[in-house]
C-alpha atoms as a PDB file:
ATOM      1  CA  UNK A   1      -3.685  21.686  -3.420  1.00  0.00           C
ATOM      2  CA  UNK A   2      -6.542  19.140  -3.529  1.00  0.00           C
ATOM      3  CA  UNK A   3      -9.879  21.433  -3.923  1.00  0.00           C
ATOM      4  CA  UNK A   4     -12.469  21.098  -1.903  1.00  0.00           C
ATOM      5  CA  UNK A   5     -15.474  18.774  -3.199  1.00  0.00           C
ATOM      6  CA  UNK A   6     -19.006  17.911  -2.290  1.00  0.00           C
ATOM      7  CA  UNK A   7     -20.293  14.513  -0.870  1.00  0.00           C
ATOM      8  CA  UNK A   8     -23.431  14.386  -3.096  1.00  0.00           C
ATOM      9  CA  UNK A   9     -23.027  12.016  -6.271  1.00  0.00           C
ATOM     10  CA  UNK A  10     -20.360   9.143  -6.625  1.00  0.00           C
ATOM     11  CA  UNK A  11     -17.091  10.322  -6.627  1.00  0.00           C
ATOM     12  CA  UNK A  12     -16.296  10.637 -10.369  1.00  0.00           C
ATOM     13  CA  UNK A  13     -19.391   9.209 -12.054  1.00  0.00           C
ATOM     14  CA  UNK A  14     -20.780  12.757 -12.531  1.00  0.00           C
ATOM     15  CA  UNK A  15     -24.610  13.558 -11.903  1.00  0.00           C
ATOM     16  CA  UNK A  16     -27.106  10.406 -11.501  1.00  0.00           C
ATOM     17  CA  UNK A  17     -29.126   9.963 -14.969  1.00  0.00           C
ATOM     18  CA  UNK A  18     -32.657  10.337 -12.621  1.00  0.00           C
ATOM     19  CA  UNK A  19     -30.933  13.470 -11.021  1.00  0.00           C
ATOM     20  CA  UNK A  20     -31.184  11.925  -7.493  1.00  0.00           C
ATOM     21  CA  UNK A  21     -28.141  12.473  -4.827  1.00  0.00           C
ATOM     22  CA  UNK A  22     -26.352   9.623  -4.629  1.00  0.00           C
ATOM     23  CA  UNK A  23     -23.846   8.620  -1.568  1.00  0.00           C
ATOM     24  CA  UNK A  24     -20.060   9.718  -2.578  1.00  0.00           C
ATOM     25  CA  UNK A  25     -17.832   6.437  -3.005  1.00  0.00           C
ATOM     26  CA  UNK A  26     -15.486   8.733  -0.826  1.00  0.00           C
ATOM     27  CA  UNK A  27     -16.910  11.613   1.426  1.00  0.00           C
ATOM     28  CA  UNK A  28     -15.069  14.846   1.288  1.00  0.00           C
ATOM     29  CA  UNK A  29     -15.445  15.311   4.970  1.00  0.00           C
ATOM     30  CA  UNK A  30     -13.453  14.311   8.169  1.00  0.00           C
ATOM     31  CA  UNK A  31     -13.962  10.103   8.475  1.00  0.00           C
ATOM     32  CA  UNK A  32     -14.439   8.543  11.519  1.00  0.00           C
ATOM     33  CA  UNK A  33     -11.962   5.423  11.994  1.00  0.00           C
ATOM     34  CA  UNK A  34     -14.367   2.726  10.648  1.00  0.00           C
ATOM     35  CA  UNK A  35     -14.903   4.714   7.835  1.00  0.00           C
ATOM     36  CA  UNK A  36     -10.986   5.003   7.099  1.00  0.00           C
ATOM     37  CA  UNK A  37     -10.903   1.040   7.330  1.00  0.00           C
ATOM     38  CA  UNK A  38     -13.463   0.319   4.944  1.00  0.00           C
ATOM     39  CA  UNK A  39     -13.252   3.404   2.068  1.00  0.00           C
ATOM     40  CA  UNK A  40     -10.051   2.640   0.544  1.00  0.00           C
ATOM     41  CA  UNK A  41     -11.679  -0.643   0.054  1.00  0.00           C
ATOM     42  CA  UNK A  42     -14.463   1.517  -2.098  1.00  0.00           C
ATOM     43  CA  UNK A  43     -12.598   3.743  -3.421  1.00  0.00           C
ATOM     44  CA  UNK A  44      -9.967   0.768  -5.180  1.00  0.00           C
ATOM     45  CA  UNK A  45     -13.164  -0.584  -6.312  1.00  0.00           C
ATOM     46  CA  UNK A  46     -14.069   2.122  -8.548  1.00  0.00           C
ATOM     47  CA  UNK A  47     -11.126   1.952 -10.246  1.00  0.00           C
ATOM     48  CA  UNK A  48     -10.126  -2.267  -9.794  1.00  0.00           C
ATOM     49  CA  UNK A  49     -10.083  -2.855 -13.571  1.00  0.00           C
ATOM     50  CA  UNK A  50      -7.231  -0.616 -14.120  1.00  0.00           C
ATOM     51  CA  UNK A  51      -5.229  -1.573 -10.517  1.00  0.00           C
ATOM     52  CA  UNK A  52      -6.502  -5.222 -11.543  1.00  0.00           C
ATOM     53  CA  UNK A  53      -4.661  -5.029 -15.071  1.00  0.00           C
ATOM     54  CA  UNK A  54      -1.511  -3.148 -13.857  1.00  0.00           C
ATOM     55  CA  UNK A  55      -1.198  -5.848 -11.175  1.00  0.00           C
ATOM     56  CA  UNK A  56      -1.574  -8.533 -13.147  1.00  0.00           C
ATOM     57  CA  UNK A  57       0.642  -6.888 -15.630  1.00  0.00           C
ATOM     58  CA  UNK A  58       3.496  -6.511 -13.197  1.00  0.00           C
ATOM     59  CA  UNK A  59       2.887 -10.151 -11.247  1.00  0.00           C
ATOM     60  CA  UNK A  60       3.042 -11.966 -14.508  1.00  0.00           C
ATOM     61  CA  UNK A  61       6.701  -9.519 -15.153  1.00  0.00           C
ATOM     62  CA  UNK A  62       7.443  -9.912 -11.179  1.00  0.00           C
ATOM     63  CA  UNK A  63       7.291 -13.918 -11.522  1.00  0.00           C
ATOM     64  CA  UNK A  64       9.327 -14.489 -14.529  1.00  0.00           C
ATOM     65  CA  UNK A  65      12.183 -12.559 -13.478  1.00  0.00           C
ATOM     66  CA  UNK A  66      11.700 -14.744 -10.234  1.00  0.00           C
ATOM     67  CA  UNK A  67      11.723 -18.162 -11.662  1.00  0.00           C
ATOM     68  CA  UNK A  68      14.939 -16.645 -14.173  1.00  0.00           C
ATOM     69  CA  UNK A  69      16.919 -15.573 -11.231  1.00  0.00           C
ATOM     70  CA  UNK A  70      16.299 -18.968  -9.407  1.00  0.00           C
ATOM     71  CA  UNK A  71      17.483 -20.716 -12.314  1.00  0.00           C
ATOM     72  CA  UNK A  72      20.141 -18.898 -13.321  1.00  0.00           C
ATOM     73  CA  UNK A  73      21.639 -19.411  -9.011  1.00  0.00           C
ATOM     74  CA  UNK A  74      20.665 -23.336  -9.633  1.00  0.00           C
ATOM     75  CA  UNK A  75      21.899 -23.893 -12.381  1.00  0.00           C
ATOM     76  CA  UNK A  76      25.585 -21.783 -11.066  1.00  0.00           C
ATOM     77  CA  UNK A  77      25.465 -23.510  -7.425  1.00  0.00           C
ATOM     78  CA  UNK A  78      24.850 -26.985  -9.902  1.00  0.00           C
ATOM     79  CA  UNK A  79      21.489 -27.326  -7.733  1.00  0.00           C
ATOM     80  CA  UNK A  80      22.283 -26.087  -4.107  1.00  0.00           C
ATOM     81  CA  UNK A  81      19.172 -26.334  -1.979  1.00  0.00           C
ATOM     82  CA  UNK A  82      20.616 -23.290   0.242  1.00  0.00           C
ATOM     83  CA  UNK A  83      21.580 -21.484  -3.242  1.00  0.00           C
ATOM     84  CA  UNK A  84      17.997 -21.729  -4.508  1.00  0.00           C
ATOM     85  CA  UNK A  85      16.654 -21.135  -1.594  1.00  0.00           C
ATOM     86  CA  UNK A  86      18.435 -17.740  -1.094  1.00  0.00           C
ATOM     87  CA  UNK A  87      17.809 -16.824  -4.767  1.00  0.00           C
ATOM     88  CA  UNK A  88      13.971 -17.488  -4.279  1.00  0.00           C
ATOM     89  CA  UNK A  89      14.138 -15.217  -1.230  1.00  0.00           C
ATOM     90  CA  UNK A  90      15.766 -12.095  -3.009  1.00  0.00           C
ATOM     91  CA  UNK A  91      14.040 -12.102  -6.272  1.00  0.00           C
ATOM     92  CA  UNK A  92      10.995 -12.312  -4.809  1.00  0.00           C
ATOM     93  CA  UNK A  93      11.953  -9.578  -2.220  1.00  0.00           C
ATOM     94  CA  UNK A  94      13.326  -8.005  -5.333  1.00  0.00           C
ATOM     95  CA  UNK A  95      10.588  -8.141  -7.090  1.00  0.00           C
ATOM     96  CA  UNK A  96       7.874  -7.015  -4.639  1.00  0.00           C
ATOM     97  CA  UNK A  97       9.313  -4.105  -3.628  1.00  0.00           C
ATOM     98  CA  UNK A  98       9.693  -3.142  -7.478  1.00  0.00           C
ATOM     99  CA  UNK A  99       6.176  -3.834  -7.923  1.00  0.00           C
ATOM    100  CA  UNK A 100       4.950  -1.951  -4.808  1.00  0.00           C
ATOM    101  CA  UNK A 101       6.335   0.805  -6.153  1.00  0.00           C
ATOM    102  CA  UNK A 102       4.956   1.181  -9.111  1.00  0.00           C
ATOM    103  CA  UNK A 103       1.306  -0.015  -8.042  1.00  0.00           C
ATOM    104  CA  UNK A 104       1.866   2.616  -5.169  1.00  0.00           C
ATOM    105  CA  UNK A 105       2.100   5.554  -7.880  1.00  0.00           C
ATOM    106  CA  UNK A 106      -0.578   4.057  -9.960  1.00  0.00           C
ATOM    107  CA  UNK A 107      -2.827   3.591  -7.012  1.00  0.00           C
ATOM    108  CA  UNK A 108      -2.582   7.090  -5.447  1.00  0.00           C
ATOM    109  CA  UNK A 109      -2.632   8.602  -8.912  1.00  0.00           C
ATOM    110  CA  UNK A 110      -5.827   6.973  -9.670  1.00  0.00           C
ATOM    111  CA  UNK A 111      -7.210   7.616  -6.566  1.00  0.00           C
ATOM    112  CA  UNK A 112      -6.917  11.164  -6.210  1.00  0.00           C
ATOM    113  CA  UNK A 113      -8.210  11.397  -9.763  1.00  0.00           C
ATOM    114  CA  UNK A 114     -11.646   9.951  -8.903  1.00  0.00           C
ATOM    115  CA  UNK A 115     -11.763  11.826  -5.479  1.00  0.00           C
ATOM    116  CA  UNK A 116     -11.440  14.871  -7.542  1.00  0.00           C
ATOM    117  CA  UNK A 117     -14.375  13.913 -10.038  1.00  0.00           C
ATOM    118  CA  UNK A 118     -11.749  13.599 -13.047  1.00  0.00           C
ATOM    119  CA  UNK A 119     -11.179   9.332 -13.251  1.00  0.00           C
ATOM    120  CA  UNK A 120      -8.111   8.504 -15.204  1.00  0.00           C
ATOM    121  CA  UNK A 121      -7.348   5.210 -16.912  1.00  0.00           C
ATOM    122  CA  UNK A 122      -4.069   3.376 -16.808  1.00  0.00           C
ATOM    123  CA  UNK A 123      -1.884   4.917 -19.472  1.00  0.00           C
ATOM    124  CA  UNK A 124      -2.797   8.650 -17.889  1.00  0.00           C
ATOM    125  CA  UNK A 125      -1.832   6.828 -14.204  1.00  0.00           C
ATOM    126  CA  UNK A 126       1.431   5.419 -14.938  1.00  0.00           C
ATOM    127  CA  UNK A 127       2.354   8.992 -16.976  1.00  0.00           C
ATOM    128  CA  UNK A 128       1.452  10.735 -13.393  1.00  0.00           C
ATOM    129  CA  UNK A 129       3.698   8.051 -11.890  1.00  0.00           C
ATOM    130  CA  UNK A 130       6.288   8.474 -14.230  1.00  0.00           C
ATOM    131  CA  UNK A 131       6.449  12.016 -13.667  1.00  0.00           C
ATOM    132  CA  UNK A 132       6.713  11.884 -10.645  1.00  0.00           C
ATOM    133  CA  UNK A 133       8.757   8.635 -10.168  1.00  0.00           C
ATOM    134  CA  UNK A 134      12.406  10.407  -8.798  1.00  0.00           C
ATOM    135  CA  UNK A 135      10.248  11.444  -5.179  1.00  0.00           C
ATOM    136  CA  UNK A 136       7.832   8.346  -5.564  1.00  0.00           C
ATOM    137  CA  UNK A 137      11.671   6.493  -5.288  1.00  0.00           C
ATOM    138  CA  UNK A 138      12.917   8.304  -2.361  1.00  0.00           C
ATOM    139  CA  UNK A 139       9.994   8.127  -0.095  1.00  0.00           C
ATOM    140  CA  UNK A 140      10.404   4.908  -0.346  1.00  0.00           C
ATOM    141  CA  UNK A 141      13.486   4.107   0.225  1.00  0.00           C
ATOM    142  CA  UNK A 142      12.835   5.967   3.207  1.00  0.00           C
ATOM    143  CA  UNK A 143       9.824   3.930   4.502  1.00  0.00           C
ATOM    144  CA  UNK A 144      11.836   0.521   3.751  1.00  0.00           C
ATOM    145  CA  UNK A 145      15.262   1.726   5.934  1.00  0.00           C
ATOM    146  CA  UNK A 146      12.292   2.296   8.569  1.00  0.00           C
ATOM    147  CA  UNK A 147      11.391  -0.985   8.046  1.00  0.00           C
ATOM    148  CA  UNK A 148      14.623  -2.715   8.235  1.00  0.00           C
ATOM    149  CA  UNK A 149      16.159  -0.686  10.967  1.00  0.00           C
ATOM    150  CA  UNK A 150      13.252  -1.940  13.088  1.00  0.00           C
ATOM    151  CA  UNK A 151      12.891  -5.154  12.070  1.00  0.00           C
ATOM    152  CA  UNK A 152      16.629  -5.646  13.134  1.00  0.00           C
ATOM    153  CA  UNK A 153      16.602  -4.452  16.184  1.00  0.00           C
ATOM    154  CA  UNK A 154      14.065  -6.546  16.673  1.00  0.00           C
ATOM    155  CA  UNK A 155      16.234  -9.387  15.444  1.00  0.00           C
ATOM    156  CA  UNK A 156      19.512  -8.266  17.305  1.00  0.00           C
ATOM    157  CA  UNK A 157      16.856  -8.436  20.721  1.00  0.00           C
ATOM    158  CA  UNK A 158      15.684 -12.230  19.976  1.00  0.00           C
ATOM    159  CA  UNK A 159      19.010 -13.843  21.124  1.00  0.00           C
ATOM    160  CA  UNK A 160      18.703 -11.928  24.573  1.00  0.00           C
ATOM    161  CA  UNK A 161      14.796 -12.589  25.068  1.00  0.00           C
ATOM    162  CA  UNK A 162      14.493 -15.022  28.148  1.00  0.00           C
ATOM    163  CA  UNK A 163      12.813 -18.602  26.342  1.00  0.00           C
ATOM    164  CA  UNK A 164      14.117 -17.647  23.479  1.00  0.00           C
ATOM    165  CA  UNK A 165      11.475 -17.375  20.365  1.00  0.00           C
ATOM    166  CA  UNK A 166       8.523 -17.457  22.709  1.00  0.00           C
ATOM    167  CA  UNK A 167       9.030 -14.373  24.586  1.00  0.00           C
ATOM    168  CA  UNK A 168      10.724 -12.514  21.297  1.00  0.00           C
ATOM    169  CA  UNK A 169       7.532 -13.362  19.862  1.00  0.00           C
ATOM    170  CA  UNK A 170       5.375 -12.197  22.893  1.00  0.00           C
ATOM    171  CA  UNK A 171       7.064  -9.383  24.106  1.00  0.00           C
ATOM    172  CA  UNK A 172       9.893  -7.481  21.628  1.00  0.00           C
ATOM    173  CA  UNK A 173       7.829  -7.876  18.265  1.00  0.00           C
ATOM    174  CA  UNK A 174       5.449  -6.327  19.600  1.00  0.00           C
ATOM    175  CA  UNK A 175       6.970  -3.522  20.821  1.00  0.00           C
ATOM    176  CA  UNK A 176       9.134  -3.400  17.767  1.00  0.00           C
ATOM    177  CA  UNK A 177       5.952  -3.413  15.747  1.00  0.00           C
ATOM    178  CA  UNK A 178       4.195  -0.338  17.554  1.00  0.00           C
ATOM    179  CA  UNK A 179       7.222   1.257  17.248  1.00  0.00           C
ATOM    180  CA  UNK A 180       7.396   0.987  13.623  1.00  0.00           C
ATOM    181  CA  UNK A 181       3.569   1.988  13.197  1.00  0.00           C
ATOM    182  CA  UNK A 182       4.357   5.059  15.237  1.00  0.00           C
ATOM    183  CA  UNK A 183       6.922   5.510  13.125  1.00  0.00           C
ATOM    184  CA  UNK A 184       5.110   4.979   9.903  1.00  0.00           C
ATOM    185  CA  UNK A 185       2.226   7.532  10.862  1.00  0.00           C
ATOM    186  CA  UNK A 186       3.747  10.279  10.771  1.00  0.00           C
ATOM    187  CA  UNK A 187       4.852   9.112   6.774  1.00  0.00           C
ATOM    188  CA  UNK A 188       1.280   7.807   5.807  1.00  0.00           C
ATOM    189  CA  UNK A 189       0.306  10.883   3.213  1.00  0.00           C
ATOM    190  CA  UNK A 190       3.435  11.691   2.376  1.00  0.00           C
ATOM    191  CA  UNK A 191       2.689   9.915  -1.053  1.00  0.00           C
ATOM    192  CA  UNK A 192      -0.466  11.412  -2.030  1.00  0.00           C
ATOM    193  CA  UNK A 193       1.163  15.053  -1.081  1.00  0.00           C
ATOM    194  CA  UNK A 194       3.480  14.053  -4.181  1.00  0.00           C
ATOM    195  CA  UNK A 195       0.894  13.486  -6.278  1.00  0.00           C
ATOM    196  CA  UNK A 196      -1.984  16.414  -5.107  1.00  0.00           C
ATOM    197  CA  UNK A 197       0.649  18.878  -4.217  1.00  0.00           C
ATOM    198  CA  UNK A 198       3.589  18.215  -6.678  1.00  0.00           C
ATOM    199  CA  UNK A 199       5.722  18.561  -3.434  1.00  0.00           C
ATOM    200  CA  UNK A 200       9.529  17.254  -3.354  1.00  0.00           C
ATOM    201  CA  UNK A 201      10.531  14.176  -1.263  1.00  0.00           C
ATOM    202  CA  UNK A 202      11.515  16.239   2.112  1.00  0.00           C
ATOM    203  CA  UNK A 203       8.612  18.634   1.745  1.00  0.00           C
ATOM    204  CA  UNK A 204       6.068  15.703   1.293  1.00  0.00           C
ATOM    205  CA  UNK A 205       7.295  13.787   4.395  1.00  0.00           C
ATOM    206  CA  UNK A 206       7.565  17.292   6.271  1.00  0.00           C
ATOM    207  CA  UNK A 207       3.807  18.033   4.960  1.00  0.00           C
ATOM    208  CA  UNK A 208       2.870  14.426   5.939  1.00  0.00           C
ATOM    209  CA  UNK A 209       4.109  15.159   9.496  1.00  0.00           C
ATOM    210  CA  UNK A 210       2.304  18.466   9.579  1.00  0.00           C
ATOM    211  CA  UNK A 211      -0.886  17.174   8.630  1.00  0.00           C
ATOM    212  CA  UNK A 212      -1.296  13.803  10.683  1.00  0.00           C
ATOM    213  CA  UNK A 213       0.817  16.105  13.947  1.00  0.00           C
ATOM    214  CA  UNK A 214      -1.388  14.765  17.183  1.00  0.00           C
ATOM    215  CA  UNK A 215      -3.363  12.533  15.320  1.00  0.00           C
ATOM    216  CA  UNK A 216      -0.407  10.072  14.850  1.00  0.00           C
ATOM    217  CA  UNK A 217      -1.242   7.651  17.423  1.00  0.00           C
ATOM    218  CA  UNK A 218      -4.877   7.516  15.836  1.00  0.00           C
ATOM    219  CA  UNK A 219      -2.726   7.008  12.410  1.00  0.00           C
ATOM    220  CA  UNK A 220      -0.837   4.338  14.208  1.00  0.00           C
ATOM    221  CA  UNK A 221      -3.734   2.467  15.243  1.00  0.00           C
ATOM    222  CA  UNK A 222      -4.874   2.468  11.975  1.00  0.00           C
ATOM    223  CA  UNK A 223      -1.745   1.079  10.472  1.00  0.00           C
ATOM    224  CA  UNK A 224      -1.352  -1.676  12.678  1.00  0.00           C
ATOM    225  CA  UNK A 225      -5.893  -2.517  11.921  1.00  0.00           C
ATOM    226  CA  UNK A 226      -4.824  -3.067   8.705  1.00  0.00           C
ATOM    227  CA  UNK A 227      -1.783  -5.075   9.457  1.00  0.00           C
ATOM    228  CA  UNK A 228      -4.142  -7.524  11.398  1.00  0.00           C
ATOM    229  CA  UNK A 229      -6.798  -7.854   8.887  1.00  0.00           C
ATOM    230  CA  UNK A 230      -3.880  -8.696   5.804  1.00  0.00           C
ATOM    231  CA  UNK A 231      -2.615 -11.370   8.274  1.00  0.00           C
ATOM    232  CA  UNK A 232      -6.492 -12.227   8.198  1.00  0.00           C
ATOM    233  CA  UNK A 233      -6.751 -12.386   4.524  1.00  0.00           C
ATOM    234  CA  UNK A 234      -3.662 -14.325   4.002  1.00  0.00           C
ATOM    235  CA  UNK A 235      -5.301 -17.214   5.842  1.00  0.00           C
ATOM    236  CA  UNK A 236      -6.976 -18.241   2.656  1.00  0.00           C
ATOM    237  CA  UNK A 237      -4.163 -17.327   0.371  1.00  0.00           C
ATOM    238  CA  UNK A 238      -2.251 -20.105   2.488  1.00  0.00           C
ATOM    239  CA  UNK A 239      -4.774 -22.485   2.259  1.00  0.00           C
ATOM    240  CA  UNK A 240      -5.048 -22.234  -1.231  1.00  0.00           C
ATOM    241  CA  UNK A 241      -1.433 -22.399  -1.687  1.00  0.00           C
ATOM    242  CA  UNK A 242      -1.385 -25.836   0.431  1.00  0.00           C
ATOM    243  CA  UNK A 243      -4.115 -27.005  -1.309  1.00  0.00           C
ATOM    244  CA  UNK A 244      -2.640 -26.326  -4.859  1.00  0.00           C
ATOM    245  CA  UNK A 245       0.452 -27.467  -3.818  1.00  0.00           C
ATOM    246  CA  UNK A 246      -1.085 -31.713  -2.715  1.00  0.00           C
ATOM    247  CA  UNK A 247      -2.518 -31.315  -6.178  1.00  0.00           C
ATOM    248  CA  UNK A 248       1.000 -30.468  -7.657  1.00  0.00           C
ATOM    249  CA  UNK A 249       3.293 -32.796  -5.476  1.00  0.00           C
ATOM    250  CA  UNK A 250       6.130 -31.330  -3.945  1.00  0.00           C
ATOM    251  CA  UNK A 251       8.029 -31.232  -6.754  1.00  0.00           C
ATOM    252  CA  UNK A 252      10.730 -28.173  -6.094  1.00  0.00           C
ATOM    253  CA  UNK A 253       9.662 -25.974  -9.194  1.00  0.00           C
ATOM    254  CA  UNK A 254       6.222 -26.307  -8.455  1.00  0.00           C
ATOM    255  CA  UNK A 255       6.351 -25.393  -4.550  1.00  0.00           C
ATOM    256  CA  UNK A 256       8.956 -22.048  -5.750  1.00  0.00           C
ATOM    257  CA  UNK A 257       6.419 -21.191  -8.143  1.00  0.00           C
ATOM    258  CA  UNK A 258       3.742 -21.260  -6.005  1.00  0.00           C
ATOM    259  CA  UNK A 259       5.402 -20.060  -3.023  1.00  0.00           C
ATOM    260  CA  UNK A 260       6.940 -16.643  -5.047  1.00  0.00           C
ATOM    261  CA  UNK A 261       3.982 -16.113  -6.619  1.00  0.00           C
ATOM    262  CA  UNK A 262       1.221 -16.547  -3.766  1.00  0.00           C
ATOM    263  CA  UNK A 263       3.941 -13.679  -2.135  1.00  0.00           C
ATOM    264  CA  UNK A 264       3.794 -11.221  -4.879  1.00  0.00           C
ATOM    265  CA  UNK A 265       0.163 -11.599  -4.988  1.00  0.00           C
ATOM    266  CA  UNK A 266       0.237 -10.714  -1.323  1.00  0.00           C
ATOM    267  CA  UNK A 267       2.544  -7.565  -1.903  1.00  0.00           C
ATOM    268  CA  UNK A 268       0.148  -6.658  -4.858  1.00  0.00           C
ATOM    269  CA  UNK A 269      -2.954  -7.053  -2.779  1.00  0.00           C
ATOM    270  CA  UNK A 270      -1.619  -5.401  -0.250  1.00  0.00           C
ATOM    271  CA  UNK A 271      -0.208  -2.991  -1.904  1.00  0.00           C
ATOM    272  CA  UNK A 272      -3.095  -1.251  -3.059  1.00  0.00           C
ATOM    273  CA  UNK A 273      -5.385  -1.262  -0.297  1.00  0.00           C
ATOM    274  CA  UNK A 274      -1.999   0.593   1.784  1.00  0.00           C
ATOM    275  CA  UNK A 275      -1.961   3.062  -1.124  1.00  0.00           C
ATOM    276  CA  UNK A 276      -5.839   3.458  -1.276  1.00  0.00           C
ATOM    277  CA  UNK A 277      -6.025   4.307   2.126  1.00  0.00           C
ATOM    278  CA  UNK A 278      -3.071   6.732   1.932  1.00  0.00           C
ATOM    279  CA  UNK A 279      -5.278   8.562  -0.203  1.00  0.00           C
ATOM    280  CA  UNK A 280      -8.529   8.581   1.867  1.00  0.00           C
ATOM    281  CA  UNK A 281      -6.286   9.182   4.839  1.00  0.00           C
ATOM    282  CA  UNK A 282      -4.550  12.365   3.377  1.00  0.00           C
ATOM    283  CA  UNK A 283      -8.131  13.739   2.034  1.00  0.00           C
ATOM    284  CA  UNK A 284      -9.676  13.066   5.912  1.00  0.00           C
ATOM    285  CA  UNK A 285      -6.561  14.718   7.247  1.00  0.00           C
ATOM    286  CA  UNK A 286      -7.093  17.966   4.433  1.00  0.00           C
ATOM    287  CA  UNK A 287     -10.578  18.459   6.033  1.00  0.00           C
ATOM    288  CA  UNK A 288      -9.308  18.395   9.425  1.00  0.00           C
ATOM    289  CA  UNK A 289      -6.968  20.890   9.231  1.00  0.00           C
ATOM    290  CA  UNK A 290      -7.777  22.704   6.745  1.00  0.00           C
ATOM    291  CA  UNK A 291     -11.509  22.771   5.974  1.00  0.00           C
ATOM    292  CA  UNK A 292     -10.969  21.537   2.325  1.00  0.00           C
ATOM    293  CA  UNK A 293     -14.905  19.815   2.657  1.00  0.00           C
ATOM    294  CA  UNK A 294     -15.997  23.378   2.994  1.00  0.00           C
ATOM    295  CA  UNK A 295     -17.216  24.945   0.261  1.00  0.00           C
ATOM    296  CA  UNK A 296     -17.337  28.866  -0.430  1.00  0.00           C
ATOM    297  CA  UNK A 297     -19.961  29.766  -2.889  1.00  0.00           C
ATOM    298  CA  UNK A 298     -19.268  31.782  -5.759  1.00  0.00           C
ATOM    299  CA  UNK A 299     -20.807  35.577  -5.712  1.00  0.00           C
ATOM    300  CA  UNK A 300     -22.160  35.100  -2.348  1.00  0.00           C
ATOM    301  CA  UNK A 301     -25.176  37.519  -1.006  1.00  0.00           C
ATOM    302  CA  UNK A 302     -23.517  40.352   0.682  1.00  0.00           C
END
């Protein structure tokens, strides 16, 4: 179980050297809902050179096993647009889910380590991750069936939407996208319960449900907040992807590079805020239910 900590000092940068209180990076205490928006966003900070390196570490591995799997399809379909275009697609799929994974254990491992006052570097994260890689797998797998089950219903509805796109677009993905955020809150600390509580796959996601219980639509709005402000931040992603592509031409290399990397960077990115605020999440939730901002002194007065 995650113990119980004090807000006073950052979280795990010890006492301040002029012994003055300082405001925690993450409070131990229940977190209103602008405060679970913008902590994970702290708390990542704290630790960004060691989710910065792994990143990088895994986009520079993501990308070349991209660009080798589009030219090993090219060079078999002797060029085919609709070949390369398909290979593009599933590497990079491929790829990002590979390295959301892996930044997902290394990001909730690193987390909880400073919110319990004990900061761990890389090497330390990745053994955590490693150990605990068989649930970290099946969880998921479990959150991407979500994921696609939706998402196709959502596809099977667009040919019967009246107008086509415009309604789809109006109407049935939005629906299909609340549904999926309902759906995902109920899942949303099922991750760091893996990690804090050394819990099996089914017993995290049961735990996760237990936890969040009739807070989910609160979870839920949440999810689909940060949904909004990604589609935000990959305004300028875009732009810098357009405006590095004029400078490149259009040759076809160029543009796949580009266009497979600027999307792992994306996954990356988002990636860790997700798993970041997984963790502040699940600590918020701990204090909720279970008082674990409380603190009982030791060899209290009778």
């Amino acid at each position: 179980m995650q113990p119980a900590a004090d807000t006073a000092g950052s979280v795990g940068a010890g006492i301040h050297p002029e012994g003055r209180a300082q405001v925690a990076t993450v409070p131990i205490r229940p977190l209103s809902f602008r405060e679970l928006l913008d902590a994970p966003f702290a708390l990542l900070q704290a630790d960004i050179r060691t989710l910065a390196g792994c990143a990088a570490v895994l986009l520079v591995a993501g990308e070349l096993v991209v660009a080798g799997s589009i030219g090993l399809v090219s060079h078999l379909t002797d060029g085919s647009d609709t070949g390369t275009a398909l290979a593009a697609l599933f590497a990079t799929l491929g790829s990002a889910w590979v390295l959301r994974l892996v930044l997902r254990g290394v990001t909730v491992a690193t987390g909880l380590a400073r919110a319990g006052r004990q900061p761990i570097g890389l090497r330390e994260s990745l053994r955590r991750t490693t150990g605990r890689l068989g649930p970290l797998l099946l969880t998921q797998l479990s959150f991407t069936a979500i994921g696609i089950a939706v998402l196709g219903i959502s596809a099977v509805l667009f040919p019967f939407t009246f107008l086509g796109g415009l309604l789809w677009f109006v109407v049935a993905y939005p629906c299909c996208l609340l549904w999926l955020a309902w759906l995902r809150a109920r899942r949303l600390a099922a991750v760091p319960v893996l990690f804090a509580e050394g819990a099996g796959a089914g017993a995290a996601l049961s735990r996760s449900g237990a936890l969040v219980a009739n807070l989910r639509a609160r979870r839920a709005g949440l999810w689909i907040c940060q949904r909004l402000l990604f589609t935000l931040l990959m305004a300028p992603l875009l732009g810098l992807l357009l405006f590095v592509g004029d400078i490149s031409g259009t040759h076809r290399w160029a543009f796949l590079v580009l266009a497979t990397g600027a999307g792992l960077l994306l996954a990356a990115f988002t990636e860790i805020v997700e798993s970041s605020a997984r963790v502040v999440g699940y600590l918020d939730l701990r204090c909720r239910r279970e008082g674990a901002d409380i603190r009982i002194p030791d060899g209290g007065s009778r």
